[in-house]
Protein backbone atom coordinates (compact mmCIF):
# COMPACT_ATOMS: atom_id res chain seq x y z
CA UNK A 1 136.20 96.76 116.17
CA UNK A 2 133.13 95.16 118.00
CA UNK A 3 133.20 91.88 118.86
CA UNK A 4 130.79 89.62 116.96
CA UNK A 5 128.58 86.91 119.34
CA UNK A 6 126.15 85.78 116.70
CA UNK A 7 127.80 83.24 115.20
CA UNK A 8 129.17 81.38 118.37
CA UNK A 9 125.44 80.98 119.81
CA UNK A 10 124.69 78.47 117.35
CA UNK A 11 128.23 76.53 116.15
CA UNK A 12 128.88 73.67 118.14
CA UNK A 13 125.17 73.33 120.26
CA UNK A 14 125.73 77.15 121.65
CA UNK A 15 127.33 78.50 124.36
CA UNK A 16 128.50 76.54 126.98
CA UNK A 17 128.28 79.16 129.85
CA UNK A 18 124.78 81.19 128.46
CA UNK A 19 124.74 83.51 131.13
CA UNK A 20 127.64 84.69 130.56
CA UNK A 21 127.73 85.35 126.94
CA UNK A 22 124.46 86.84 126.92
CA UNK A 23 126.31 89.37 129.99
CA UNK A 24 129.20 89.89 127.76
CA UNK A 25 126.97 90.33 124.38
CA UNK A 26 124.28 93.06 126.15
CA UNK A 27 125.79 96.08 124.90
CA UNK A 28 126.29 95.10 121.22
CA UNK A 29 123.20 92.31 120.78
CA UNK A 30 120.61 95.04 119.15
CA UNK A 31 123.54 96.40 116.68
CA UNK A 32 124.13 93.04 116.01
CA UNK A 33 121.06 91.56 115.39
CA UNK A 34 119.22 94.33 113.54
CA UNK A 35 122.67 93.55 110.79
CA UNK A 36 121.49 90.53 110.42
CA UNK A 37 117.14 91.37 110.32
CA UNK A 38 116.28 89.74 112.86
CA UNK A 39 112.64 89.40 112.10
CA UNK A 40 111.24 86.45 114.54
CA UNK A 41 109.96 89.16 117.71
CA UNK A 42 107.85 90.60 115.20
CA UNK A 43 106.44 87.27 113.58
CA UNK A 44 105.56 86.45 117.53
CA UNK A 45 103.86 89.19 118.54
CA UNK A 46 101.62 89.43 115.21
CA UNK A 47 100.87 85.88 115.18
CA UNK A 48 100.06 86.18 119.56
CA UNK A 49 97.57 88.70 118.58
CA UNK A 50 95.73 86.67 116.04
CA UNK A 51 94.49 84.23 118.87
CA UNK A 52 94.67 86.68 121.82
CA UNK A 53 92.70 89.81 120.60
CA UNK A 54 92.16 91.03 124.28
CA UNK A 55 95.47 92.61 124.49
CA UNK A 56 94.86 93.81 128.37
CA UNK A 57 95.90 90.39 129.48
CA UNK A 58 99.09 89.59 131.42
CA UNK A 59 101.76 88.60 129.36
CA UNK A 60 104.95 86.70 130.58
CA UNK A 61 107.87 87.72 128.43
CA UNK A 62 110.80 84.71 128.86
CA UNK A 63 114.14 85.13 127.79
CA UNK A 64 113.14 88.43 127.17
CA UNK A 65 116.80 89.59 126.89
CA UNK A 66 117.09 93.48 126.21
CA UNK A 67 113.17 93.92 125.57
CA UNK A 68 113.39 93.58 122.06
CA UNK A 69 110.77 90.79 122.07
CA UNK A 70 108.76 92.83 124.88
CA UNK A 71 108.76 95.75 122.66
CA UNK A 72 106.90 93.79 119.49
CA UNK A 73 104.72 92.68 121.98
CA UNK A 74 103.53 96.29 122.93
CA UNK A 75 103.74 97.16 119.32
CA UNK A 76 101.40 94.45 118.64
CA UNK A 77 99.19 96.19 121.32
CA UNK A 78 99.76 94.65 124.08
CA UNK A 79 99.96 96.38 127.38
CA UNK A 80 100.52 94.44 130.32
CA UNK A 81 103.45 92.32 130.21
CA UNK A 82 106.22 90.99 132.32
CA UNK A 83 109.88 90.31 131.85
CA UNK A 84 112.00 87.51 132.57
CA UNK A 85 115.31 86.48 131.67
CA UNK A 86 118.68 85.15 133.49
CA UNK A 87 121.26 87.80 132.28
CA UNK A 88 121.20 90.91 134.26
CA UNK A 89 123.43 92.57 131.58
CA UNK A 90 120.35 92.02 129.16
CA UNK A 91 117.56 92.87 131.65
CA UNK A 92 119.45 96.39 132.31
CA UNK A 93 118.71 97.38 128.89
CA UNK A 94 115.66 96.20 129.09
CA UNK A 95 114.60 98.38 131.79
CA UNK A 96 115.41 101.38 129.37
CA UNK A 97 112.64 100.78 127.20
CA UNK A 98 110.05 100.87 130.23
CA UNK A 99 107.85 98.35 128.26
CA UNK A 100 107.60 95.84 131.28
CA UNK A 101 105.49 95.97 134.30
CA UNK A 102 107.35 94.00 135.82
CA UNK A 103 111.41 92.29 135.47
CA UNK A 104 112.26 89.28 136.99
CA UNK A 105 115.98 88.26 137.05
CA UNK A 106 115.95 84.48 137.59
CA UNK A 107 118.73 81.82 138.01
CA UNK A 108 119.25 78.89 134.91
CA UNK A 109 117.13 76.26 135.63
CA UNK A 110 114.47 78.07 137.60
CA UNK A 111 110.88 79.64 136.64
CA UNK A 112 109.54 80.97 139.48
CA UNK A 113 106.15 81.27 138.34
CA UNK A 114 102.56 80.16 139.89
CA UNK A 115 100.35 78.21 138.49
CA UNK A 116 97.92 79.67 136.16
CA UNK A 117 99.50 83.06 136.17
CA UNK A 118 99.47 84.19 132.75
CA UNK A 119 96.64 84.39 129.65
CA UNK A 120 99.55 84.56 127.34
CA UNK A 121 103.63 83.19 127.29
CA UNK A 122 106.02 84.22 124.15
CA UNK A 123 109.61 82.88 124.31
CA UNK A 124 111.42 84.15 121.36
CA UNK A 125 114.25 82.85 120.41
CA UNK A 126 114.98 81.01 122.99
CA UNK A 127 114.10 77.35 123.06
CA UNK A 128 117.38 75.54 121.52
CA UNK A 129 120.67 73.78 122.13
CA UNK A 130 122.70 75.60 123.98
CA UNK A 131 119.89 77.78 125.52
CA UNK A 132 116.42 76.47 126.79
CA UNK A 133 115.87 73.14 127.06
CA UNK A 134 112.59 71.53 126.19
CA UNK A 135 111.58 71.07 129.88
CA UNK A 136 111.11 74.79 129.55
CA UNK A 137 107.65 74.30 127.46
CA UNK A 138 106.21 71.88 130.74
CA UNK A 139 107.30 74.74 132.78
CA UNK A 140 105.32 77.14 130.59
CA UNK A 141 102.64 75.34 130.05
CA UNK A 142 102.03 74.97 134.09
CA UNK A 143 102.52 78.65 134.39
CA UNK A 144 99.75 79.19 131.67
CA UNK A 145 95.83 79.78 132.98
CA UNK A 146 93.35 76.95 131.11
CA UNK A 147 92.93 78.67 127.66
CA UNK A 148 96.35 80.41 127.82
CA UNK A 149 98.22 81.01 124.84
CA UNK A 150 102.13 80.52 123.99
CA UNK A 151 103.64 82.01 121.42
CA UNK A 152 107.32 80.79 120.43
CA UNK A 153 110.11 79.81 117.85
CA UNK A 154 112.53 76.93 117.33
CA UNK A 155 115.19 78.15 114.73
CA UNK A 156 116.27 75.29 112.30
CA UNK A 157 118.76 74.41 114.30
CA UNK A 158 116.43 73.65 116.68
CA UNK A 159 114.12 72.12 115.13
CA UNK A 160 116.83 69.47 113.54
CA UNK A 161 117.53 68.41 117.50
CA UNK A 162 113.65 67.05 117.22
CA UNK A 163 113.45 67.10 121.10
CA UNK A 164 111.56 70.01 121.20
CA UNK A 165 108.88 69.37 118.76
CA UNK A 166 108.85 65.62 120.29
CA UNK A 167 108.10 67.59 123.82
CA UNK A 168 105.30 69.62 122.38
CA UNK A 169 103.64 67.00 120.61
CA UNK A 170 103.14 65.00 123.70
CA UNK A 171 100.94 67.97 125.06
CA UNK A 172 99.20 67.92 121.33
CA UNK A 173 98.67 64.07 121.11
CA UNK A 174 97.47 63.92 124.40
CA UNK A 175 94.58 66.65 124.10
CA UNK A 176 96.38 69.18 126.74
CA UNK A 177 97.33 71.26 124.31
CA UNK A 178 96.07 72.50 120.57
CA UNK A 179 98.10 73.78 118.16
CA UNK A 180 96.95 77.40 116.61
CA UNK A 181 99.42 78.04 114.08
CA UNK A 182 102.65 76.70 112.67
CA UNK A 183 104.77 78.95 110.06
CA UNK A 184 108.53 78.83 108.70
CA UNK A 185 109.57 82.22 107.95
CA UNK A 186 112.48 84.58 108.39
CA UNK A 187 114.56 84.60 111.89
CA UNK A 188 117.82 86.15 111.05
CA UNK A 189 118.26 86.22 107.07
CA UNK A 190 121.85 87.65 107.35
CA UNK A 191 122.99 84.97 109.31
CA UNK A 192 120.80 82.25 106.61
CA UNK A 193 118.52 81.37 109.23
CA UNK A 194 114.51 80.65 109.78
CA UNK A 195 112.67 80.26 112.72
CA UNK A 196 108.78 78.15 112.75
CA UNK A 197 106.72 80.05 115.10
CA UNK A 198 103.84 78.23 117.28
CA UNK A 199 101.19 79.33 119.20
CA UNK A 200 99.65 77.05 121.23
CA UNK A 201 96.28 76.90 123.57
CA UNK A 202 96.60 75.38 126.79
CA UNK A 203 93.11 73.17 127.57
């Protein structure tokens, strides 16, 4: 029988060693997911193209796992984008689906990233106990050219922490930031959860 991961990346805050279980999870995450619909790649990438209609512009992929997210992206049209992510597991099947001009296996806690780099920034999925933590949008937000978009979710159990909306509305408040579009909508319905996804414009 295959092991199930689903569940134990959101009881209790997540996983306490991320790396890890996202190693151990690579060969069975797409089976996994696509039981449950996961739907929030999908709701990124159309929602990214809405405010960023030239779709030649680099793209920054984080957390971009096994390329799923990557993969909306190019079905939304886009054709220059990067990967990043901290599991090499993940990133191995992600070089299958030679969708990424470039992969970049990173360390937790790092972004190595200059400033300005990117037009656009999607993190799906990824921002939540247990997983990114909300110092992750200043890092993306510094890695984003003036004008740059970022596309992302916060599941509900992410957005219940409150931290990470708290973070993002100190860019809004403060004018270095403007918010785009908002929506609640499906994430994974077979595990009863939604995802809000953002896109945001960097002044």
């Amino acid at each position: 029988m295959r092991e199930k991961f689903l569940h134990g990346m959101y009881e209790d805050g997540g996983p306490t060693d991320v790396k890890s279980s996202y190693d151990a999870w690579a060969a069975t995450y797409e089976a996994e997911i696509a039981e449950n619909g996961y739907a929030t790649p999908g709701r990124c990438a159309v929602a990214l193209a809405k405010f960023l209609p030239d779709t030649s512009l680099k793209v920054l992929d984080v957390g971009c796992g096994t390329g799923l997210s990557g993969l909306a992206l190019r079905t939304a049209g886009f054709s220059n984008i990067d990967g990043m992510d901290i599991s090499a597991e993940m990133l191995a099947k992600a070089r299958e689906k030679q969708i990424y001009a470039n992969i970049h296996h990173i360390d937790i806690g790092t972004f190595p990233v200059e400033t300005g780099a990117y037009a656009a920034i999607s993190a799906v999925g990824l921002l939540g106990p247990g997983h990114a933590p909300p110092d992750l949008i200043d890092q993306v937000m510094n890695a984003l050219a003036s004008g740059g978009k970022f596309v992302f979710s916060l599941n509900d159990v992410a957005v219940k922490d409150r931290i990470y909306e708290a973070r993002l509305n100190e860019y809004l408040d403060f004018g270095s930031a403007r918010l785009l579009f908002r929506e609640h909508g499906a994430h994974l319905p077979g595990h009863n959860l939604k995802s809000i996804v953002y896109v945001v414009e960097k002044a």
